[in-house]
Protein backbone atom coordinates (compact mmCIF):
# COMPACT_ATOMS: atom_id res chain seq x y z
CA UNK A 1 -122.22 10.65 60.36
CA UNK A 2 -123.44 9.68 57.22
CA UNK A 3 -121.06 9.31 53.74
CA UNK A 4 -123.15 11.93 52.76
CA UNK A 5 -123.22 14.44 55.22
CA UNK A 6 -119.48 14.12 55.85
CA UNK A 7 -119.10 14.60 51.92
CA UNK A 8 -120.92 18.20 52.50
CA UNK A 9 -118.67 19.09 55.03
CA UNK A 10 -115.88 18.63 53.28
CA UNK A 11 -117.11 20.12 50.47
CA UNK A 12 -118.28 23.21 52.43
CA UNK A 13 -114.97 23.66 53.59
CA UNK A 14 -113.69 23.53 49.79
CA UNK A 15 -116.47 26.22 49.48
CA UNK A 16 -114.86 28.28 52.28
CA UNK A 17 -111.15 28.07 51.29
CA UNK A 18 -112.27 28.84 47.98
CA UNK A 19 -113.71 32.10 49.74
CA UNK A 20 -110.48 32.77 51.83
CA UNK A 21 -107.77 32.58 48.38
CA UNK A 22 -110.40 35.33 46.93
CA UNK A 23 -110.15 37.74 50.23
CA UNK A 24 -106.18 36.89 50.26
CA UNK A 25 -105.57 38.24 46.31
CA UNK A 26 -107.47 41.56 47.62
CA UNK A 27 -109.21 44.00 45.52
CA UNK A 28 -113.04 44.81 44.66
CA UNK A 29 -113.93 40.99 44.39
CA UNK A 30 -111.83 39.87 47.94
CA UNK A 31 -113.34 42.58 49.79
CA UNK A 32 -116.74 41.69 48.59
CA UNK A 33 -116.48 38.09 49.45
CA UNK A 34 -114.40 39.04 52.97
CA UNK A 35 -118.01 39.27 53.58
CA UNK A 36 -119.30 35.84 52.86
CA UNK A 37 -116.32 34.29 54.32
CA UNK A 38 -117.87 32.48 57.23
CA UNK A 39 -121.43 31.88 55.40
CA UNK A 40 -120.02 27.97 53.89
CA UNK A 41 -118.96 26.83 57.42
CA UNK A 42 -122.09 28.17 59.05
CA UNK A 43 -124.72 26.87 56.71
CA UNK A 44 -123.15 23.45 57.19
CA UNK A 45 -122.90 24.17 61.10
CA UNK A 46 -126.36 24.92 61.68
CA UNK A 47 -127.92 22.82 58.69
CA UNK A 48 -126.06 19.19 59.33
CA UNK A 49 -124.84 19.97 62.79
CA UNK A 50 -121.77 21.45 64.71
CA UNK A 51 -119.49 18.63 64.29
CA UNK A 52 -119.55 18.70 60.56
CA UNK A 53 -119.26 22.65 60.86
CA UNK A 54 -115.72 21.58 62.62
CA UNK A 55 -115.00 19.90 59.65
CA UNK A 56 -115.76 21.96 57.34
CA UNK A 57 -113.70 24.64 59.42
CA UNK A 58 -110.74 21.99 59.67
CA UNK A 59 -110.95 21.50 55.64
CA UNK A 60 -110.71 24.84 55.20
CA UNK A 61 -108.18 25.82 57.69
CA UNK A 62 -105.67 22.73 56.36
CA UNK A 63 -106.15 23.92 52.33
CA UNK A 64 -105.54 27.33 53.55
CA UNK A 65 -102.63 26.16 54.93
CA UNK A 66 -101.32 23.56 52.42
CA UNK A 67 -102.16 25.88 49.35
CA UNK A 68 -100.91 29.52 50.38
CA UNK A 69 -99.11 29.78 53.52
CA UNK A 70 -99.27 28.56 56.93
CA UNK A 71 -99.66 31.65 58.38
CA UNK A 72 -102.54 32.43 56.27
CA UNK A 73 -104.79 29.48 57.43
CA UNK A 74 -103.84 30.40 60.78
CA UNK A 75 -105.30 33.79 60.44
CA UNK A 76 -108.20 32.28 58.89
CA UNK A 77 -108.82 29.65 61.82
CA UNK A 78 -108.30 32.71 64.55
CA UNK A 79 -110.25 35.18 62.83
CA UNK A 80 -112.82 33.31 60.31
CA UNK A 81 -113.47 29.67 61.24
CA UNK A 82 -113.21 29.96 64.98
CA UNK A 83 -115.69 32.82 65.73
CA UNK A 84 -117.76 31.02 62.68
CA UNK A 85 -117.60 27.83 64.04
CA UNK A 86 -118.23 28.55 67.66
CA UNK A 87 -120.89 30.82 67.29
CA UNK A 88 -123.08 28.15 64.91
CA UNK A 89 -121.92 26.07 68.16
CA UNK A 90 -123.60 27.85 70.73
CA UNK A 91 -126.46 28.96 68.46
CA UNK A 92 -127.23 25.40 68.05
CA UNK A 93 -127.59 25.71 72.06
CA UNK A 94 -124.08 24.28 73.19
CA UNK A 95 -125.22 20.46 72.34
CA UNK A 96 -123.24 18.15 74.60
CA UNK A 97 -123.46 14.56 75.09
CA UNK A 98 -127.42 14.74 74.22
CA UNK A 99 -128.39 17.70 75.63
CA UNK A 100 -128.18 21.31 75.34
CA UNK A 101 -126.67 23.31 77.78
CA UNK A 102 -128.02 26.64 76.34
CA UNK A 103 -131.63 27.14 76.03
CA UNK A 104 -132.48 30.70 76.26
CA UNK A 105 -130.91 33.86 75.06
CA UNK A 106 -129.72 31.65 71.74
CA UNK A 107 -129.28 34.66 69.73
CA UNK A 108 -127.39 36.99 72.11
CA UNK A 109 -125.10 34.07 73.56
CA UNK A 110 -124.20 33.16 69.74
CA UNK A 111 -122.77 36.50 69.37
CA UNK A 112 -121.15 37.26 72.52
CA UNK A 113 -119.72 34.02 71.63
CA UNK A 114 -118.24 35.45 68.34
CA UNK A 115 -117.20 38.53 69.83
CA UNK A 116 -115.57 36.77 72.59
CA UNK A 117 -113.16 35.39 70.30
CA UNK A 118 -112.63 37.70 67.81
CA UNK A 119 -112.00 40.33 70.23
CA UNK A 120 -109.40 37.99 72.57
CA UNK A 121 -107.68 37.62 69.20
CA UNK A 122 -107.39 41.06 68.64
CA UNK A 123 -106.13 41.70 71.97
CA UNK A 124 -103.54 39.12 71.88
CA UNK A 125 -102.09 40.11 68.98
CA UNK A 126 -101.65 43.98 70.07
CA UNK A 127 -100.01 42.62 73.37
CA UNK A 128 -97.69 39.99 70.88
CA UNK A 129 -96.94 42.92 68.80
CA UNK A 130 -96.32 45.68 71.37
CA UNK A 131 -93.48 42.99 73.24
CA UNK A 132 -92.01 41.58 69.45
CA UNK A 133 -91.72 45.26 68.32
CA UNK A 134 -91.08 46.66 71.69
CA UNK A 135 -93.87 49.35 71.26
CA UNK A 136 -97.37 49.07 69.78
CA UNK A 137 -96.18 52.47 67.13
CA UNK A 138 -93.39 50.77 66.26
CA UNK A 139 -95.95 47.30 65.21
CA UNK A 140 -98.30 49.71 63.55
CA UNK A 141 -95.83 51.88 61.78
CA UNK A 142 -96.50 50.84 58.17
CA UNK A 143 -100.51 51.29 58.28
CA UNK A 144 -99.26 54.33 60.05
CA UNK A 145 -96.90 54.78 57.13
CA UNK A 146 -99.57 54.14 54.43
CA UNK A 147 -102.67 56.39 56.08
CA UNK A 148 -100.28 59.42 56.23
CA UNK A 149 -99.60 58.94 52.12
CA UNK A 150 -103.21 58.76 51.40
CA UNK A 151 -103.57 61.35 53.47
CA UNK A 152 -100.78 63.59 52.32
CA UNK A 153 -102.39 63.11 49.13
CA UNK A 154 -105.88 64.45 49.97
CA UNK A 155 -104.40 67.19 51.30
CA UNK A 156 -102.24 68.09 48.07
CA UNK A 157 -105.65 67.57 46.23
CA UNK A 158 -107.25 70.16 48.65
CA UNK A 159 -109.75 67.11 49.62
CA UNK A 160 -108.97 68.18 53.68
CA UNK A 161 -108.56 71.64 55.10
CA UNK A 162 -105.61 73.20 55.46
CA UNK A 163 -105.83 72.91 58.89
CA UNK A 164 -105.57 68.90 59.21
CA UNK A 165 -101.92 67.18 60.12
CA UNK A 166 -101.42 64.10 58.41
CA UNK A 167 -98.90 62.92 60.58
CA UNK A 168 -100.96 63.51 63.94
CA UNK A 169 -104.25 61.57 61.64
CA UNK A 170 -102.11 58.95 60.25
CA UNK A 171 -101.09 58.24 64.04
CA UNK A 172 -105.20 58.03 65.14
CA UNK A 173 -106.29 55.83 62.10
CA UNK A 174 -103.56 52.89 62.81
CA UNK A 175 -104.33 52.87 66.13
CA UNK A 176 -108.41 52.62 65.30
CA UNK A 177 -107.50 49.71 62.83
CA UNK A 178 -107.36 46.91 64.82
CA UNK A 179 -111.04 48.27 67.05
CA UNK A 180 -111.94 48.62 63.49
CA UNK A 181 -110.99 45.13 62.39
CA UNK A 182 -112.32 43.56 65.57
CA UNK A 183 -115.67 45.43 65.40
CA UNK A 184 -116.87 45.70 61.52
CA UNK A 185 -115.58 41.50 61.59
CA UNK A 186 -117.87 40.86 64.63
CA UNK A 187 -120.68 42.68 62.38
CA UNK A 188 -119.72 40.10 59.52
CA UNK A 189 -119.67 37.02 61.66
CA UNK A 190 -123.12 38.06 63.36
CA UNK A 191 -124.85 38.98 59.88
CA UNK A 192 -123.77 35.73 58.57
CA UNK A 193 -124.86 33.85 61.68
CA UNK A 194 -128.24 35.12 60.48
CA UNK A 195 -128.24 34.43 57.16
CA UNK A 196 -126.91 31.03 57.56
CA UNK A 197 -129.39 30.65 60.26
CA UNK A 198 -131.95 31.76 57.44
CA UNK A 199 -130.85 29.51 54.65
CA UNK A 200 -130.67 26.44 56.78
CA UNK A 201 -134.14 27.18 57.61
CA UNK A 202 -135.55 27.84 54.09
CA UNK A 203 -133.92 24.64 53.41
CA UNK A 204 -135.80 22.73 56.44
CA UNK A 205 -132.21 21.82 57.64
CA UNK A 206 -132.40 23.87 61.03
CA UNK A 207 -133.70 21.56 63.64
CA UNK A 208 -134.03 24.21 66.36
CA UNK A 209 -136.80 26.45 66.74
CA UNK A 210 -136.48 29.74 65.12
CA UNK A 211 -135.72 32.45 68.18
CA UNK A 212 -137.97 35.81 68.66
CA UNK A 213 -134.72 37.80 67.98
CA UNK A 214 -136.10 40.76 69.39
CA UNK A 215 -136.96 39.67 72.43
CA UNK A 216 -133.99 36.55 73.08
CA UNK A 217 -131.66 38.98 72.51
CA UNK A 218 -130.75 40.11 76.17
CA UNK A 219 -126.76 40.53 76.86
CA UNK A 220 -125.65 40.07 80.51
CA UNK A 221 -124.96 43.22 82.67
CA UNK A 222 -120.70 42.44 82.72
CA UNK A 223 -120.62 43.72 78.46
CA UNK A 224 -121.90 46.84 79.65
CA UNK A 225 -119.23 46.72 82.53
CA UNK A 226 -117.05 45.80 79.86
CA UNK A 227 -118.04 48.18 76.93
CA UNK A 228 -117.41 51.10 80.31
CA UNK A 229 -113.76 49.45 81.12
CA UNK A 230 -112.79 49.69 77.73
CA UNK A 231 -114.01 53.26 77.81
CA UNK A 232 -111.80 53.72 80.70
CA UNK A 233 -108.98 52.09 79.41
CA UNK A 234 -108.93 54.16 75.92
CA UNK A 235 -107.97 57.39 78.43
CA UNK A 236 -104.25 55.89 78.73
CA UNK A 237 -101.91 55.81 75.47
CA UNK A 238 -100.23 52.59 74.29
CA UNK A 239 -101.54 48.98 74.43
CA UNK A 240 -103.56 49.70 76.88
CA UNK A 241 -105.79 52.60 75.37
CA UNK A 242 -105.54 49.98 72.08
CA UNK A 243 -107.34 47.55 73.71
CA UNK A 244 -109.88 49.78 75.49
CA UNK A 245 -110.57 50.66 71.56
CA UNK A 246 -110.68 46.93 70.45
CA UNK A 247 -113.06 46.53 73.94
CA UNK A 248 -115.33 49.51 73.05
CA UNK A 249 -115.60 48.19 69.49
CA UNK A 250 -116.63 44.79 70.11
CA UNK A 251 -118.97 45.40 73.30
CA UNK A 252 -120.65 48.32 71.46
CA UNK A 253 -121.49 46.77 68.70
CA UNK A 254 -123.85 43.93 70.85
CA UNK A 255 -124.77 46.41 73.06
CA UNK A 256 -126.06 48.22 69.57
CA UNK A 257 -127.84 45.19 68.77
CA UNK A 258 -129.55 45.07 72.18
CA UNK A 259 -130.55 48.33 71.48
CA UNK A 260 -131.71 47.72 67.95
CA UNK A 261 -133.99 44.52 69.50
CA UNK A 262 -135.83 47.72 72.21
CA UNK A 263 -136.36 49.71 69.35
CA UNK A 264 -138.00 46.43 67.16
CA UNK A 265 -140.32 45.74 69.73
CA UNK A 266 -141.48 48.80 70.93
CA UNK A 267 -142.38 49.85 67.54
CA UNK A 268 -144.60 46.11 67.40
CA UNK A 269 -148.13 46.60 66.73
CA UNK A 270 -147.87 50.05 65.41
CA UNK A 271 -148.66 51.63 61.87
CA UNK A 272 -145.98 52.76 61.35
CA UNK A 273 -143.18 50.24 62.13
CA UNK A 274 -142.52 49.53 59.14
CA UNK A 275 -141.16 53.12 58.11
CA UNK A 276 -139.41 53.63 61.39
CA UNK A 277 -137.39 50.53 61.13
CA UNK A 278 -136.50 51.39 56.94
CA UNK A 279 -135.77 54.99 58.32
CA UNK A 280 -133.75 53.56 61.09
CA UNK A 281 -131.31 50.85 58.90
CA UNK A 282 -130.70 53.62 56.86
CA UNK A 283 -129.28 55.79 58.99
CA UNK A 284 -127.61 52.76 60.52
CA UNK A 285 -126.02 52.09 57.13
CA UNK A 286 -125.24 55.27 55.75
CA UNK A 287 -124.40 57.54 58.35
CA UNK A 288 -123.80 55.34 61.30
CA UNK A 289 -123.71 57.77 64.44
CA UNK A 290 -127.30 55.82 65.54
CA UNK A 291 -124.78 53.08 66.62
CA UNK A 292 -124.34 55.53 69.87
CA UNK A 293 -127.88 56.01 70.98
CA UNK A 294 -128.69 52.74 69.96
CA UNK A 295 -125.41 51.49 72.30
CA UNK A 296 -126.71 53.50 75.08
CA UNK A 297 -129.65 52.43 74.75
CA UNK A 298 -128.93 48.41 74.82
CA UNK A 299 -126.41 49.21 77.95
CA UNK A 300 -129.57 50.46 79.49
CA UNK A 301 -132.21 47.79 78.72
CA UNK A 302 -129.61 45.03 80.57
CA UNK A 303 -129.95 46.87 83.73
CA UNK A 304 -133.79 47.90 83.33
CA UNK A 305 -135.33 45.65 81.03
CA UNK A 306 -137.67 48.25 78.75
CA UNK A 307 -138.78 45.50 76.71
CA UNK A 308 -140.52 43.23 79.66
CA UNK A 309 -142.75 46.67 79.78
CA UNK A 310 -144.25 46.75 77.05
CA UNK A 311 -148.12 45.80 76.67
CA UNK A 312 -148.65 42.80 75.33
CA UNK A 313 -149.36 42.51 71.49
CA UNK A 314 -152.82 41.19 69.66
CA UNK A 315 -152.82 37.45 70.04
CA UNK A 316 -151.99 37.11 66.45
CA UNK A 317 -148.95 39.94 66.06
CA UNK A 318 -146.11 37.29 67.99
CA UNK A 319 -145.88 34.61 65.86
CA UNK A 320 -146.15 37.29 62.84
CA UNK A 321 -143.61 39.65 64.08
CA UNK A 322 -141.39 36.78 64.97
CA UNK A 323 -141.08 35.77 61.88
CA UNK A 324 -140.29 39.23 60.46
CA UNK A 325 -138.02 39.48 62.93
């Protein structure tokens, strides 16, 4: 708790409010930086420790607050600086009066951790919203509202077949948003975990040992249980088949991960790694049904554990392939 340190973390959460007004006025530049929000509070999480992390994520959350709108920095703490903040927390292995009370499975824990929140936020608000409104339609109306426009538009423009009712699409896309939201955030938060992860390593700041992603990363059987009752639950209509969505989302996406960590070290050791992992991101990034497979895939490796079979590597790929990882 040096003058020094606590000067960083209030000046990383200047750094992430600073973030947050550029999201809030929108356009190109917000939604680039919507993903950097959580990288400030992270780097000084993991690289000076999780208490000034909370104070950075206080700092941020009060100017927020104090400079916009109240309701603002409360968005920001619920969706930003608490997932942020707790998943630096339990990536830094849940310290607690001298002693860590996580010590394996850092990597998947820190972002079950973030999805655990972000996706109980989520929820919460669709069950806040369905008894305010007194229907979840009647919450979502205007992004109902403002899909069918846009596509009313397209249509008009002959950019969608004839075929395609914008009233019946507009109706599917608002109630995706919120899965949408709750999923493609949790992919923020857990790429940021990484790169602040990175950077306070570069730096010589991180004081824990770097993880073997590909093979810490091991989810616990219930987020497969989960990612299948959320499957369940989008069968019904209404808040309920919301929330399966916002479940399937969330639980798919580390399940995905999982997945992606099989695929990293099967490929170990062999020529041609490199070219099926750069084949494999970019059909991850720019056509994104591998997310499926890849889903199944992790939801299979909790239950039978395909990476504890494969042969072991040269004595001297680990400690390379670790590093790549």
């Amino acid at each position: 708790m040096t003058p020094q340190n606590v000067g960083i973390s209030v000046l990383g959460g200047i750094a992430a409010a600073a973030i947050g007004a550029v999201v809030v006025r929108g356009g190109l530049g917000g939604l680039v930086f919507a993903h950097l929000a959580p990288l400030p509070l992270l780097i000084v999480a993991l690289g000076f420790g999780v208490v000034h992390g909370a104070t950075a994520a206080l700092a941020a959350t009060l100017i927020l607050s104090l400079a916009l709108h109240p309701v603002i920095g409360m968005g920001y703490a619920l969706l930003v600086a608490g997932p942020a903040w707790l998943g630096a927390y339990v990536a830094s292995g849940a310290p607690r009066n001298g002693r860590d009370f996580i010590t394996g499975n850092v990597s998947s824990s820190a972002c079950l951790a973030a999805a655990g929140v972000l996706a109980g936020v989520v929820i919460l608000w669709l069950i806040v919203a369905t008894v305010s409104f007194g229907s979840l339609e009647e919450a979502l109306n205007p992004i109902r509202a403002r899909a069918f426009l846009i596509l009313d538009g397209m249509l008009r423009d002959k950019e969608l077949p004839e075929s395609a009712n914008p009233t019946e699409l507009s109706g599917v896309i608002a109630r995706s948003v919120p899965a949408f939201l709750a999923g493609y955030g949790l992919l923020i938060h857990i790429a940021n975990i990484w790169l602040g992860g990175s950077i306070a390593r570069a730096s010589g700041l991180l004081t824990r040992q770097w993880p073997d992603i590909a093979m810490d990363y091991r989810l616990p059987r219930s987020v497969a249980g989960l990612f299948l009752s959320g499957v369940v639950l989008t069968l019904f209509g209404g808040t309920s088949g919301a929330i399966g969505l916002v479940l399937v989302a969330t639980m798919g996406m580390l399940l995905m991960l999982q997945g992606l960590a099989v695929v990293h070290v099967w490929v170990r050791g062999s020529k041609s790694s490199a070219l099926v992992l750069s084949v494999l991101y970019f059909m991850l990034g720019f056509l994104g049904w591998p997310i499926v497979p890849l889903a199944v895939l992790g939801g299979a490796d909790t239950i039978f554990n395909y990476r504890d079979r494969k042969p072991a590597a040269a004595p001297d790929q680990p400690q390379k392939t670790a590093e790549s990882d």
